[in-house]
PDB file of N, CA and C in Angstrom:
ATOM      1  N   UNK A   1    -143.101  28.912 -57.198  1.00  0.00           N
ATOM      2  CA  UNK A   1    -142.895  30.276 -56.707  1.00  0.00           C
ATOM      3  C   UNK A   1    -141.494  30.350 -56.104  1.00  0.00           C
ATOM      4  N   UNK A   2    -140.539  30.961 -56.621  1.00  0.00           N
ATOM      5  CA  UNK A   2    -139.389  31.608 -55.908  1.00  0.00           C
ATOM      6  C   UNK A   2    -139.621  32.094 -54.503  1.00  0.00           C
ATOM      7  N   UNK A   3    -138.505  32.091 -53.503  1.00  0.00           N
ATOM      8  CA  UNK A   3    -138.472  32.727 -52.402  1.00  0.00           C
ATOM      9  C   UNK A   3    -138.342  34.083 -52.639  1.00  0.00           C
ATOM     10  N   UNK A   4    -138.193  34.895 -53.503  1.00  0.00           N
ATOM     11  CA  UNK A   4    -138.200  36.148 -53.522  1.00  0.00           C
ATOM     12  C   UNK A   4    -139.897  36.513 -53.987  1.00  0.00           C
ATOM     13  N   UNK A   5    -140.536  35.757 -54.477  1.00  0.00           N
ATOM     14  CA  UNK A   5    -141.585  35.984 -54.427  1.00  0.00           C
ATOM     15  C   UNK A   5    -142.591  35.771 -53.644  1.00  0.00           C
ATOM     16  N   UNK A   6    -142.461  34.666 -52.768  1.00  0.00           N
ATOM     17  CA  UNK A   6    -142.853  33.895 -51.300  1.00  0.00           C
ATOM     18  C   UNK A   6    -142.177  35.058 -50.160  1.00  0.00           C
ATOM     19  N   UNK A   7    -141.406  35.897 -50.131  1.00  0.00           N
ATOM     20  CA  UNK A   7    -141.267  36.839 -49.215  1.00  0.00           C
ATOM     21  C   UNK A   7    -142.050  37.664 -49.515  1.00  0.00           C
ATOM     22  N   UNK A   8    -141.937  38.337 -50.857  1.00  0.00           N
ATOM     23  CA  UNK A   8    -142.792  39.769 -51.016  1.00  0.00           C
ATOM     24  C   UNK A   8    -143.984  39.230 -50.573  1.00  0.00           C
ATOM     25  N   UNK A   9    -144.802  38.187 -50.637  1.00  0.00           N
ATOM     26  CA  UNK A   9    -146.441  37.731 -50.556  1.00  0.00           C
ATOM     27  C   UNK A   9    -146.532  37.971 -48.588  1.00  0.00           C
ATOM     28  N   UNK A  10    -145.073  37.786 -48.164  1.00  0.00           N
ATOM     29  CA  UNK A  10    -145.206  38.081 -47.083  1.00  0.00           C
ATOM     30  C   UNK A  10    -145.244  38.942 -46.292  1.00  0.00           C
ATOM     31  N   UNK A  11    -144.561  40.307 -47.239  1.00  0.00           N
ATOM     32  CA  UNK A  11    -144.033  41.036 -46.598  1.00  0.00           C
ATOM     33  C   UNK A  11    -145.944  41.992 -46.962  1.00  0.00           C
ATOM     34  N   UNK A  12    -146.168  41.839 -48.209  1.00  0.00           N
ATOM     35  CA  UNK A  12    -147.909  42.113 -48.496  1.00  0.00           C
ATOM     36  C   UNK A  12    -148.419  42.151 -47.272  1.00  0.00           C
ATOM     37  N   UNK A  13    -148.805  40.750 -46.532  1.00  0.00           N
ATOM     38  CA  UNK A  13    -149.865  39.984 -45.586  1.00  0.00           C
ATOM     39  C   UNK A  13    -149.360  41.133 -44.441  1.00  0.00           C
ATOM     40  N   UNK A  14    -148.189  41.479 -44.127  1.00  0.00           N
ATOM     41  CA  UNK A  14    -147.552  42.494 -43.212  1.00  0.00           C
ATOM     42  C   UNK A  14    -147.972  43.693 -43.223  1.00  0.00           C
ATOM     43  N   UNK A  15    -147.969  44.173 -44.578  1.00  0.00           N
ATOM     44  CA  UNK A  15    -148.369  45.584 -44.472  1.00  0.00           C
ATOM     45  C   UNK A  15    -149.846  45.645 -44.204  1.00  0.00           C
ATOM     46  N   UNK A  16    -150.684  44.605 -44.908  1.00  0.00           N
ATOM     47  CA  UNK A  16    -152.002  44.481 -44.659  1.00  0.00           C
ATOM     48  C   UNK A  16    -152.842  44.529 -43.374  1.00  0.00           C
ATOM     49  N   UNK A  17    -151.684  43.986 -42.231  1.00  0.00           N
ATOM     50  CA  UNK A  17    -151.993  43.748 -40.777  1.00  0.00           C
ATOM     51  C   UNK A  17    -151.157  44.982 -40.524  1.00  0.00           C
ATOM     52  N   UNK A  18    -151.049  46.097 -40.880  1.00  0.00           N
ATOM     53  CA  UNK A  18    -150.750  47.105 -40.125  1.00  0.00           C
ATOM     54  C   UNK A  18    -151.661  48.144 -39.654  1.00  0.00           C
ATOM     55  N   UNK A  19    -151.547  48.943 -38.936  1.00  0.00           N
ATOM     56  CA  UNK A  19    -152.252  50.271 -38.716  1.00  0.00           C
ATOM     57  C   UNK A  19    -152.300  50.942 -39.221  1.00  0.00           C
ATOM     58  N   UNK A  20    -151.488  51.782 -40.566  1.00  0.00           N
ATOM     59  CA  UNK A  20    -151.326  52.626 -41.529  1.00  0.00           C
ATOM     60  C   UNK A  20    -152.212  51.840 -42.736  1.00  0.00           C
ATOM     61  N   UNK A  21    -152.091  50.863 -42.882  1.00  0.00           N
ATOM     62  CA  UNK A  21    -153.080  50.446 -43.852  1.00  0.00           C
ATOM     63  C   UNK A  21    -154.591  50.222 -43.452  1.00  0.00           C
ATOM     64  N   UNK A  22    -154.608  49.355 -42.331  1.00  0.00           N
ATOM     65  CA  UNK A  22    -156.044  49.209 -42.237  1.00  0.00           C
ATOM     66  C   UNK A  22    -156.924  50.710 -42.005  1.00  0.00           C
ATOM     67  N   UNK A  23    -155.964  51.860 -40.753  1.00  0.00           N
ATOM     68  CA  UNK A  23    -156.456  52.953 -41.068  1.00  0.00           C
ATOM     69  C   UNK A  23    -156.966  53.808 -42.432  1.00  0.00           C
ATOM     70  N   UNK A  24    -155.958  53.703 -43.820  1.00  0.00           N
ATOM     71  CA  UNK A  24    -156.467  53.304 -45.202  1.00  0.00           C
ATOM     72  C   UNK A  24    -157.391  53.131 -45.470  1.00  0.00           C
ATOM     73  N   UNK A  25    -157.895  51.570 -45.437  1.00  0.00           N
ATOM     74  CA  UNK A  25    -158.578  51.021 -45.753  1.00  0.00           C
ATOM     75  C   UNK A  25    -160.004  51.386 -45.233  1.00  0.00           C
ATOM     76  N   UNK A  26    -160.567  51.477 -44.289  1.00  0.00           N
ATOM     77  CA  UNK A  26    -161.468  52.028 -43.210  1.00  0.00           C
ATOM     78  C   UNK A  26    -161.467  53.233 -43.507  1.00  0.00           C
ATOM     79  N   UNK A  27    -160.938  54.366 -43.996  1.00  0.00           N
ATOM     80  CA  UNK A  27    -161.051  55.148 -44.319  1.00  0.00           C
ATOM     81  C   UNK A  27    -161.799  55.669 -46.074  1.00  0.00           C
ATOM     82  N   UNK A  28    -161.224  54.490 -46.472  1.00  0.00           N
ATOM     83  CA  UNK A  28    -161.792  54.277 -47.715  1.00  0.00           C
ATOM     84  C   UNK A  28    -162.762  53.630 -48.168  1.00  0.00           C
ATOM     85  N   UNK A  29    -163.170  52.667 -47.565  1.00  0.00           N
ATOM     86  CA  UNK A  29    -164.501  52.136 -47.320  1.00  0.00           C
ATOM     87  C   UNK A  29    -165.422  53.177 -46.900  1.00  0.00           C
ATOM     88  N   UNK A  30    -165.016  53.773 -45.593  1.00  0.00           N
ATOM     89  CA  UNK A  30    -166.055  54.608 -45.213  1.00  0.00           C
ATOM     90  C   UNK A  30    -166.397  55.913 -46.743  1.00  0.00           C
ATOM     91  N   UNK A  31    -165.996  56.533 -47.309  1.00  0.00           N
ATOM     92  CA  UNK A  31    -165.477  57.527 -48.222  1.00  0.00           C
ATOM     93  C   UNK A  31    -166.460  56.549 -49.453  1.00  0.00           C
ATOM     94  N   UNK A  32    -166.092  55.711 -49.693  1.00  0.00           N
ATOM     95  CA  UNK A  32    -166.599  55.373 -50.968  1.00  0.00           C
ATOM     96  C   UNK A  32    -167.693  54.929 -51.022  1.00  0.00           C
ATOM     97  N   UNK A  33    -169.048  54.787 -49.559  1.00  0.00           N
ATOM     98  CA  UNK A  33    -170.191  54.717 -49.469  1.00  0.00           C
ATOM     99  C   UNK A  33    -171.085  56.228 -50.177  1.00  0.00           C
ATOM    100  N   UNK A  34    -170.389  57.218 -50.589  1.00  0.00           N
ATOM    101  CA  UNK A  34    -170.901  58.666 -50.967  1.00  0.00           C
ATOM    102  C   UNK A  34    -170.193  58.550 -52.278  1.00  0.00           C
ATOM    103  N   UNK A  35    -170.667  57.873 -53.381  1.00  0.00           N
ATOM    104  CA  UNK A  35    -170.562  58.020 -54.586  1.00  0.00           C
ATOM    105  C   UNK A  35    -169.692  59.496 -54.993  1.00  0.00           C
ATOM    106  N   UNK A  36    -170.691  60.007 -55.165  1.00  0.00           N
ATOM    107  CA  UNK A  36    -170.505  61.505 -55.395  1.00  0.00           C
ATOM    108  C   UNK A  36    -168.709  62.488 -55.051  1.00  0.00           C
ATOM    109  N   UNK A  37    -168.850  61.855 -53.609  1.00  0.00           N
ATOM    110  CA  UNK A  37    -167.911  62.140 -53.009  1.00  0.00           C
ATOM    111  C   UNK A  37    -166.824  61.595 -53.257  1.00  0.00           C
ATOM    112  N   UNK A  38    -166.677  60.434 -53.225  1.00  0.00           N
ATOM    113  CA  UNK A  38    -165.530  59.355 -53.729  1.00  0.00           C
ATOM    114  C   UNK A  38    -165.335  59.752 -55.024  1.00  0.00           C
ATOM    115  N   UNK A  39    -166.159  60.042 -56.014  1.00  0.00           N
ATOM    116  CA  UNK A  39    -165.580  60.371 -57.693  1.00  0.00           C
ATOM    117  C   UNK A  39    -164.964  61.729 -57.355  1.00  0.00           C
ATOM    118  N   UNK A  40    -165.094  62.616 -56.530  1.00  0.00           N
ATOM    119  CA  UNK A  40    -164.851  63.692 -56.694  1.00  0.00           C
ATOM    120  C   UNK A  40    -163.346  63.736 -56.274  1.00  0.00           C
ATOM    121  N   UNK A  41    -163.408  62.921 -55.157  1.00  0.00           N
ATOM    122  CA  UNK A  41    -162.399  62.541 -54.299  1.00  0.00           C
ATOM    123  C   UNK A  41    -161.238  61.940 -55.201  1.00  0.00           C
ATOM    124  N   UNK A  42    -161.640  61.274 -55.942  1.00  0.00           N
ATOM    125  CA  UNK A  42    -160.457  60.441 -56.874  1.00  0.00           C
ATOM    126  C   UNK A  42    -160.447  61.456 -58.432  1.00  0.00           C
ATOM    127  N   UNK A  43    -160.748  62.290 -58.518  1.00  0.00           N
ATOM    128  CA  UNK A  43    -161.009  63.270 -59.613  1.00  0.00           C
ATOM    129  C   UNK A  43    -159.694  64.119 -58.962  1.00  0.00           C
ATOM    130  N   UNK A  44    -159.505  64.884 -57.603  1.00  0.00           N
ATOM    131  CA  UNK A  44    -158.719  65.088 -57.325  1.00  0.00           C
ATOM    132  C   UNK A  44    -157.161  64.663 -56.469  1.00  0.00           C
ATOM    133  N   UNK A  45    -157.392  63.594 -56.550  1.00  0.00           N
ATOM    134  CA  UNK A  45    -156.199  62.932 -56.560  1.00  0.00           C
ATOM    135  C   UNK A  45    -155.399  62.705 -57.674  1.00  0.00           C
ATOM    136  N   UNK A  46    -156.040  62.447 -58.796  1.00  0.00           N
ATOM    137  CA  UNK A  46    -155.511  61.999 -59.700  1.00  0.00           C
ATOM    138  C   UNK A  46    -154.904  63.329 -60.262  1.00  0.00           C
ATOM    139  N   UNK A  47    -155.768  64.627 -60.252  1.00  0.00           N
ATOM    140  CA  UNK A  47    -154.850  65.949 -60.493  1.00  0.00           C
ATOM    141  C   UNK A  47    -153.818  66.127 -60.055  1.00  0.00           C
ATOM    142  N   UNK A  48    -153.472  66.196 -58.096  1.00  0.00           N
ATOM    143  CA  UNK A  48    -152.333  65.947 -57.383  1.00  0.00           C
ATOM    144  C   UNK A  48    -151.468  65.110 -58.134  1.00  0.00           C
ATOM    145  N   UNK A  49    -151.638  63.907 -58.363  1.00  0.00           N
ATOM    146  CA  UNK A  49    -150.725  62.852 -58.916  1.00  0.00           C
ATOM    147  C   UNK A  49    -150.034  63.581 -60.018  1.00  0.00           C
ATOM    148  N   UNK A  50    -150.409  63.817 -60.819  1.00  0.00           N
ATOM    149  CA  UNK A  50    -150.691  64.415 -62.279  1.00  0.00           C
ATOM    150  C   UNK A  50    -149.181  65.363 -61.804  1.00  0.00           C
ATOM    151  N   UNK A  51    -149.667  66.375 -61.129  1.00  0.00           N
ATOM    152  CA  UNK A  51    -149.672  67.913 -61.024  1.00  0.00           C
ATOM    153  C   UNK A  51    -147.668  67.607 -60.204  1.00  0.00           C
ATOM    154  N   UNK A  52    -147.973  66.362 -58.634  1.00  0.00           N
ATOM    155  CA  UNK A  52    -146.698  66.026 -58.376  1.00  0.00           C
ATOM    156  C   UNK A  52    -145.640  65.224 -59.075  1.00  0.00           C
ATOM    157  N   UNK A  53    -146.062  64.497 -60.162  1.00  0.00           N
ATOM    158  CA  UNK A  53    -145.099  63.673 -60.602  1.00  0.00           C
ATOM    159  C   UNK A  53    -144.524  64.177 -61.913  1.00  0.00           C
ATOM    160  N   UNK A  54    -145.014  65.416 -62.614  1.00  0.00           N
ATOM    161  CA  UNK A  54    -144.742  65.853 -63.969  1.00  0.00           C
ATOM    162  C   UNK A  54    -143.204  66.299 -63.440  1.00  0.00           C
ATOM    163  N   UNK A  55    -142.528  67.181 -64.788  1.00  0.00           N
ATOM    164  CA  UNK A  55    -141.510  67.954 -64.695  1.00  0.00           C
ATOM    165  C   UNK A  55    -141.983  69.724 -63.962  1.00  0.00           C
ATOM    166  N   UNK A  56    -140.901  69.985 -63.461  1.00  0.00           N
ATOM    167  CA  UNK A  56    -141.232  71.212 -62.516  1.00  0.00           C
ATOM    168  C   UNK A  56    -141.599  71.972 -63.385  1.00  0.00           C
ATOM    169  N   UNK A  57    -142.609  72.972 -63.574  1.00  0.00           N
ATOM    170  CA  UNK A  57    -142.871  74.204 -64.405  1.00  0.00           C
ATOM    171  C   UNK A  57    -142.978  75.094 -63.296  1.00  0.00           C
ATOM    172  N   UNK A  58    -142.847  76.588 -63.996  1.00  0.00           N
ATOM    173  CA  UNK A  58    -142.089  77.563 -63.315  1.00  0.00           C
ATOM    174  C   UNK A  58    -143.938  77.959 -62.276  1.00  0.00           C
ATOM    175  N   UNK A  59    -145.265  77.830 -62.972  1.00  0.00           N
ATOM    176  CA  UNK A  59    -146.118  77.810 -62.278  1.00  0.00           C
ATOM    177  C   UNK A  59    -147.235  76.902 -61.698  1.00  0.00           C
ATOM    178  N   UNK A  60    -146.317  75.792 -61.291  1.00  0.00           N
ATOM    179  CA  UNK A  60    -146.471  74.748 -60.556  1.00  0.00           C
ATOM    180  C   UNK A  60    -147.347  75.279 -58.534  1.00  0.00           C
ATOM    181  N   UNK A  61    -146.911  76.402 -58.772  1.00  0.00           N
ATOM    182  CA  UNK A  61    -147.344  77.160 -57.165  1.00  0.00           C
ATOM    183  C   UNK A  61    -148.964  77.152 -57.135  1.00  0.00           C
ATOM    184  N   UNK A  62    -148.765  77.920 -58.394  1.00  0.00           N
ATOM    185  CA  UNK A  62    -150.409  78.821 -59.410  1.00  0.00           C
ATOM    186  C   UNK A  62    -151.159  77.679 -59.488  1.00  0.00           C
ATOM    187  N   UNK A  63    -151.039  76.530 -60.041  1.00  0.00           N
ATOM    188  CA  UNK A  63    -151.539  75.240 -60.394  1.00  0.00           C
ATOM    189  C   UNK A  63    -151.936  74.556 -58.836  1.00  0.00           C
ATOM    190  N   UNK A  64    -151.135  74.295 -58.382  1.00  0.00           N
ATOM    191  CA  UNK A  64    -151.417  73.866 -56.912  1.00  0.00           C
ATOM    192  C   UNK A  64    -152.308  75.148 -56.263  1.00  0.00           C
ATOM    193  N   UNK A  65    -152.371  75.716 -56.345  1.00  0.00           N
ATOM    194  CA  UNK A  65    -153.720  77.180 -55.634  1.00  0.00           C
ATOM    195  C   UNK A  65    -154.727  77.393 -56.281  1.00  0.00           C
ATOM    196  N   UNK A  66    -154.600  76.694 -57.431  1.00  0.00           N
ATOM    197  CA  UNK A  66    -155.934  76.307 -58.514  1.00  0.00           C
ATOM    198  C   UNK A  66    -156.716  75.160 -58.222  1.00  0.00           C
ATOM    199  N   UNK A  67    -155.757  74.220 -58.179  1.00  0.00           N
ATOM    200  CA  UNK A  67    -156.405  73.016 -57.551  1.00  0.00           C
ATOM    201  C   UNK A  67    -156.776  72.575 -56.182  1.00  0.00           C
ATOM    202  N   UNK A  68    -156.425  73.417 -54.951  1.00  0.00           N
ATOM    203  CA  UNK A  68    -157.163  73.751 -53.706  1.00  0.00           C
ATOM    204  C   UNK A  68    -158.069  74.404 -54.162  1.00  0.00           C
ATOM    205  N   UNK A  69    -158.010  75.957 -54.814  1.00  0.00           N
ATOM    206  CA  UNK A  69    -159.443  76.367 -54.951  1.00  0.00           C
ATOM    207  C   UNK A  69    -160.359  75.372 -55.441  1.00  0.00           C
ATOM    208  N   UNK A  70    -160.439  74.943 -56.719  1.00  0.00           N
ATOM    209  CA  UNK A  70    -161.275  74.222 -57.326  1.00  0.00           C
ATOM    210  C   UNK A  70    -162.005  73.472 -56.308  1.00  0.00           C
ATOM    211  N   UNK A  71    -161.092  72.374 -56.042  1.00  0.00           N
ATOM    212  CA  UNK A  71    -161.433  71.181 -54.473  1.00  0.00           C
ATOM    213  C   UNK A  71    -161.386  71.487 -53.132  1.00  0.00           C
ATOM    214  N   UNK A  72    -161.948  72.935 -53.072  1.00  0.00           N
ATOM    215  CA  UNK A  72    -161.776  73.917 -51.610  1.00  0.00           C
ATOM    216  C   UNK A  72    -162.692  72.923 -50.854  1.00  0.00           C
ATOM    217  N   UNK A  73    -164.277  72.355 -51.055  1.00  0.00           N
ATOM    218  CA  UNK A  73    -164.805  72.438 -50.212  1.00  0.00           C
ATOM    219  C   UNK A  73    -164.997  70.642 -49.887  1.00  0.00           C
ATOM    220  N   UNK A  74    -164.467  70.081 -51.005  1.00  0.00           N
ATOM    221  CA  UNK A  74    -163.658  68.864 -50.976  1.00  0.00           C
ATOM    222  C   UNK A  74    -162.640  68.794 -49.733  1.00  0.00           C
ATOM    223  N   UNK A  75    -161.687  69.284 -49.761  1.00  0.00           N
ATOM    224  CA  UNK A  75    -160.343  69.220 -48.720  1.00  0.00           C
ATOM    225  C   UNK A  75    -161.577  70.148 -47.270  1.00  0.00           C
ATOM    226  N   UNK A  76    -161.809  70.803 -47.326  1.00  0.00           N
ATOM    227  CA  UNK A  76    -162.800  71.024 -45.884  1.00  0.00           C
ATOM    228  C   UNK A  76    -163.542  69.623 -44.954  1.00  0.00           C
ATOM    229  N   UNK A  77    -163.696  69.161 -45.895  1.00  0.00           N
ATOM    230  CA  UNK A  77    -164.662  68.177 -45.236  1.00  0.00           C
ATOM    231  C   UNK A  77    -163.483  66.860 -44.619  1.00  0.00           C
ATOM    232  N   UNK A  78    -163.505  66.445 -43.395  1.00  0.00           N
ATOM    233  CA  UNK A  78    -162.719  66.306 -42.084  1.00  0.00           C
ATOM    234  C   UNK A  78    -162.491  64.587 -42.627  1.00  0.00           C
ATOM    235  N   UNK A  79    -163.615  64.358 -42.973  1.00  0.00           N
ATOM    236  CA  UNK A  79    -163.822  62.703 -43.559  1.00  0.00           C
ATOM    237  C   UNK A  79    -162.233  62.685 -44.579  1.00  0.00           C
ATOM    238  N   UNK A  80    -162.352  63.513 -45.213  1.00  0.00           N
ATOM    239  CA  UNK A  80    -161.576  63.465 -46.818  1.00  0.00           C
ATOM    240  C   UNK A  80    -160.005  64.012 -46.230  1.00  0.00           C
ATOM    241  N   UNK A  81    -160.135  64.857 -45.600  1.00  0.00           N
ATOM    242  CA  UNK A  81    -158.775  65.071 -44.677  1.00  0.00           C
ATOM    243  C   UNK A  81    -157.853  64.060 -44.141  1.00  0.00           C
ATOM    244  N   UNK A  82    -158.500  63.469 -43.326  1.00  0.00           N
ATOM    245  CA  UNK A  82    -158.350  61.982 -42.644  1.00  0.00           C
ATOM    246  C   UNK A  82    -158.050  61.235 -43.700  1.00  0.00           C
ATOM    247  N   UNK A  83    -159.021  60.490 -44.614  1.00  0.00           N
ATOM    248  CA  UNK A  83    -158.619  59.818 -45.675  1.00  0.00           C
ATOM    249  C   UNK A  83    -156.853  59.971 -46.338  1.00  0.00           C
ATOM    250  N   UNK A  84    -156.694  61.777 -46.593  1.00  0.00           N
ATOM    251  CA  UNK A  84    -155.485  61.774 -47.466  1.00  0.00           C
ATOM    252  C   UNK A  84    -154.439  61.757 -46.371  1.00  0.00           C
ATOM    253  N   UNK A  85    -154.414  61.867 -45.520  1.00  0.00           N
ATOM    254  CA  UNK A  85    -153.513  62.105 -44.385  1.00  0.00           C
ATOM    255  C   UNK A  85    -153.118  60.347 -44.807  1.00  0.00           C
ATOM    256  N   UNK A  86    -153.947  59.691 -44.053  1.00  0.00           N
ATOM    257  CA  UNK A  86    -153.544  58.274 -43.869  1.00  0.00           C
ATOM    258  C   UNK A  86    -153.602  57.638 -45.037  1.00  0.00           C
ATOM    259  N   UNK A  87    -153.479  58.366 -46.764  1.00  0.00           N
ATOM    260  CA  UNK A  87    -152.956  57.642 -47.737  1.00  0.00           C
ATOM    261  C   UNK A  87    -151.788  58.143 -47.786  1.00  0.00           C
ATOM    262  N   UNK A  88    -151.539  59.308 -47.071  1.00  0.00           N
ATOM    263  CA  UNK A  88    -149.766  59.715 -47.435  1.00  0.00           C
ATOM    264  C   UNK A  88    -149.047  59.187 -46.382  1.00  0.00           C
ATOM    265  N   UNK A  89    -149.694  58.755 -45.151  1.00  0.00           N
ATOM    266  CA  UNK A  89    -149.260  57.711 -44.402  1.00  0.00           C
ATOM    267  C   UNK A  89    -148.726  56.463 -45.348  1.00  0.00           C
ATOM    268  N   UNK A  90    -149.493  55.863 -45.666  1.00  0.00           N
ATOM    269  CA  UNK A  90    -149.542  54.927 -46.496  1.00  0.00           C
ATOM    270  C   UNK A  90    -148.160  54.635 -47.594  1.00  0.00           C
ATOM    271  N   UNK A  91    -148.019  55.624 -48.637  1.00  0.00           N
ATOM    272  CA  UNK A  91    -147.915  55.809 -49.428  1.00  0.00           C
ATOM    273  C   UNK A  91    -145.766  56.540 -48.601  1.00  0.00           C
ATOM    274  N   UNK A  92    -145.998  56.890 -47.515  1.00  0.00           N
ATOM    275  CA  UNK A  92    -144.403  56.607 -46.985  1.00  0.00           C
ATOM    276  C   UNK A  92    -143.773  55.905 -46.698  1.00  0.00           C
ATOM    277  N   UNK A  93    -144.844  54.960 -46.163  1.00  0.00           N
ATOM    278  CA  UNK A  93    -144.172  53.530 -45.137  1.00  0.00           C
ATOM    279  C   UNK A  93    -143.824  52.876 -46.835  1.00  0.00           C
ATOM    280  N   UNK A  94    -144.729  52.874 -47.874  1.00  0.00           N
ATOM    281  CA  UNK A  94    -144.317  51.864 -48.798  1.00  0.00           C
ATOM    282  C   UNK A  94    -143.218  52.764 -49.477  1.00  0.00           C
ATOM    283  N   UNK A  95    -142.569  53.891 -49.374  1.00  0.00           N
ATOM    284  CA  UNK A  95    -141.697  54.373 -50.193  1.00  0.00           C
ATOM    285  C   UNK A  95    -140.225  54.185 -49.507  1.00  0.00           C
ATOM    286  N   UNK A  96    -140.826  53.918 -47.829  1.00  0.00           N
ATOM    287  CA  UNK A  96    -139.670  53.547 -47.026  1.00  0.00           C
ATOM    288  C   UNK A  96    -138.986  52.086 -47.443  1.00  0.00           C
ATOM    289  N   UNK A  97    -140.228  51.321 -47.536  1.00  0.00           N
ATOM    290  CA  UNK A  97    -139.768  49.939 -48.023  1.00  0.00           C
ATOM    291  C   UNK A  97    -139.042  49.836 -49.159  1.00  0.00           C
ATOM    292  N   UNK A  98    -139.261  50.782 -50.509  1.00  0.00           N
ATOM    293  CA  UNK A  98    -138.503  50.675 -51.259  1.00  0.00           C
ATOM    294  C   UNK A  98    -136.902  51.414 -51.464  1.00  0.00           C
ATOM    295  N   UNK A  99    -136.969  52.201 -50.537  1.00  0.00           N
ATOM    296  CA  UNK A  99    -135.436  52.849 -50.398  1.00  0.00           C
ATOM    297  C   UNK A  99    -134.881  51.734 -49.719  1.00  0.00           C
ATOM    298  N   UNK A 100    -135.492  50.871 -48.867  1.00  0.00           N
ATOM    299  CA  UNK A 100    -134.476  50.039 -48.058  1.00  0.00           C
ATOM    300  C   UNK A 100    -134.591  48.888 -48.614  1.00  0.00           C
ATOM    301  N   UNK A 101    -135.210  48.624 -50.022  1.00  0.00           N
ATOM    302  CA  UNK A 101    -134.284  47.234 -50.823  1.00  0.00           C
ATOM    303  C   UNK A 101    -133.692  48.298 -51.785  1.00  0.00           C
ATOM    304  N   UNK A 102    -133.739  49.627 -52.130  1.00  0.00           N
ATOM    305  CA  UNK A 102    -132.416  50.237 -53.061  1.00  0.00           C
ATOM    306  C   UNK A 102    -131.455  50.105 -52.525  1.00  0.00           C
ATOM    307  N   UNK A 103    -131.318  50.081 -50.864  1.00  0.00           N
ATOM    308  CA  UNK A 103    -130.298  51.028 -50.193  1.00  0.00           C
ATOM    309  C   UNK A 103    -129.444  49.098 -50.030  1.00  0.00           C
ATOM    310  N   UNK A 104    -130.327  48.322 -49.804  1.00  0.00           N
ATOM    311  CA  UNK A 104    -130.182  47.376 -49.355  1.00  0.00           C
ATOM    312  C   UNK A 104    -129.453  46.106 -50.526  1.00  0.00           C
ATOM    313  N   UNK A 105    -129.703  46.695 -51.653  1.00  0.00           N
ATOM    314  CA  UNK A 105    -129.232  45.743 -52.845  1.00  0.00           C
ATOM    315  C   UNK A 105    -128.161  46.733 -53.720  1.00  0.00           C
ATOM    316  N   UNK A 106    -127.112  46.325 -54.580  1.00  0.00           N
ATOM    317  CA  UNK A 106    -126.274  46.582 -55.227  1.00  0.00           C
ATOM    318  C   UNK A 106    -127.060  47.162 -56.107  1.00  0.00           C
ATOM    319  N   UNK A 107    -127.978  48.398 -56.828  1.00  0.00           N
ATOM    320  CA  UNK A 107    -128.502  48.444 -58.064  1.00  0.00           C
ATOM    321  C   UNK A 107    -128.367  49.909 -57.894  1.00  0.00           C
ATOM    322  N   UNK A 108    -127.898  50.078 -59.254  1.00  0.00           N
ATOM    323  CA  UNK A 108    -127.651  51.710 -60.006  1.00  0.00           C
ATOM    324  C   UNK A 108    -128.809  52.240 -59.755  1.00  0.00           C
ATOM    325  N   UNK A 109    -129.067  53.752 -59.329  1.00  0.00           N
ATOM    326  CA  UNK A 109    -130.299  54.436 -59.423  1.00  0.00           C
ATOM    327  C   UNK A 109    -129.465  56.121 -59.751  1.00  0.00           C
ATOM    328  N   UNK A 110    -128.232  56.220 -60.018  1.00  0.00           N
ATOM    329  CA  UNK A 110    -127.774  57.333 -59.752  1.00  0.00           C
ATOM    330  C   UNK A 110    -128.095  57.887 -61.019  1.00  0.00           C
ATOM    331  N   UNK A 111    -128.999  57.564 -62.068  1.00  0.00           N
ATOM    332  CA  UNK A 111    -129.258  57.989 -63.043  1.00  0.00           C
ATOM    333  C   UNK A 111    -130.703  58.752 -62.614  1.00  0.00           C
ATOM    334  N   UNK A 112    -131.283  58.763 -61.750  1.00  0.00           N
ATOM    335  CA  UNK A 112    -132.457  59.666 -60.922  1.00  0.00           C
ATOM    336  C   UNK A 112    -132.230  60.448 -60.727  1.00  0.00           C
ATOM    337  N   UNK A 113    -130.902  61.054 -60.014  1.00  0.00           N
ATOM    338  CA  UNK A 113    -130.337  62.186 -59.679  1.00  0.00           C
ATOM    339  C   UNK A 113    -130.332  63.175 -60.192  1.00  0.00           C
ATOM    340  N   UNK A 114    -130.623  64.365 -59.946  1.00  0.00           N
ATOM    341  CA  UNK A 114    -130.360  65.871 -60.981  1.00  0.00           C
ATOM    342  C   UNK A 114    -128.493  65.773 -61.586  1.00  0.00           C
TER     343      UNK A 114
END
């Protein structure tokens, strides 16, 4: 194993012992004891995903007010709130980590740019 790979395993064990994750985690455990709920739950995430990572379309607004309606009574429920809160918790701290080995290493990304 390389030291660049013996760090990342470390820097893993780190995020794992954090509060943003274990909050995660505990959150998701709890969530995925309700079958029902959890498929529904990951039914609409995966739309979000879908819906945030495509190219912009002009009714991207309409689509997002479609997909609250649809999962209205989904996003109500306080459990599932909590849950997405502390995956977008989640899901910053690890986006922080990766701007700061872009920012942190010599490597082209200016091809991302508009």
């Amino acid at each position: 194993m390389t030291n660049v790979e013996y760090q990342a395993r470390v820097l893993a064990r780190e995020i794992k012992k954090s509060n943003i994750y274990n909050q995660y985690r505990r959150l998701q455990r709890k969530l995925s004891r309700d079958t029902h709920l959890y498929q529904q739950l990951g039914e609409f995430r995966k739309a979000w995903f879908i819906l945030q990572n495509k190219p912009y379309e002009p009714d991207d607004a309409g689509q997002i007010a479609r997909l609250r309606q649809q999962y209205g009574n989904l996003l109500e429920n306080a459990d599932v709130r909590e849950f997405l809160s502390a995956e977008q918790s989640l899901c910053t701290m690890l986006s922080q980590v990766n701007t700061l080995l872009y920012k942190s290493l010599d490597v082209d990304v200016s091809f991302l740019k508009d």
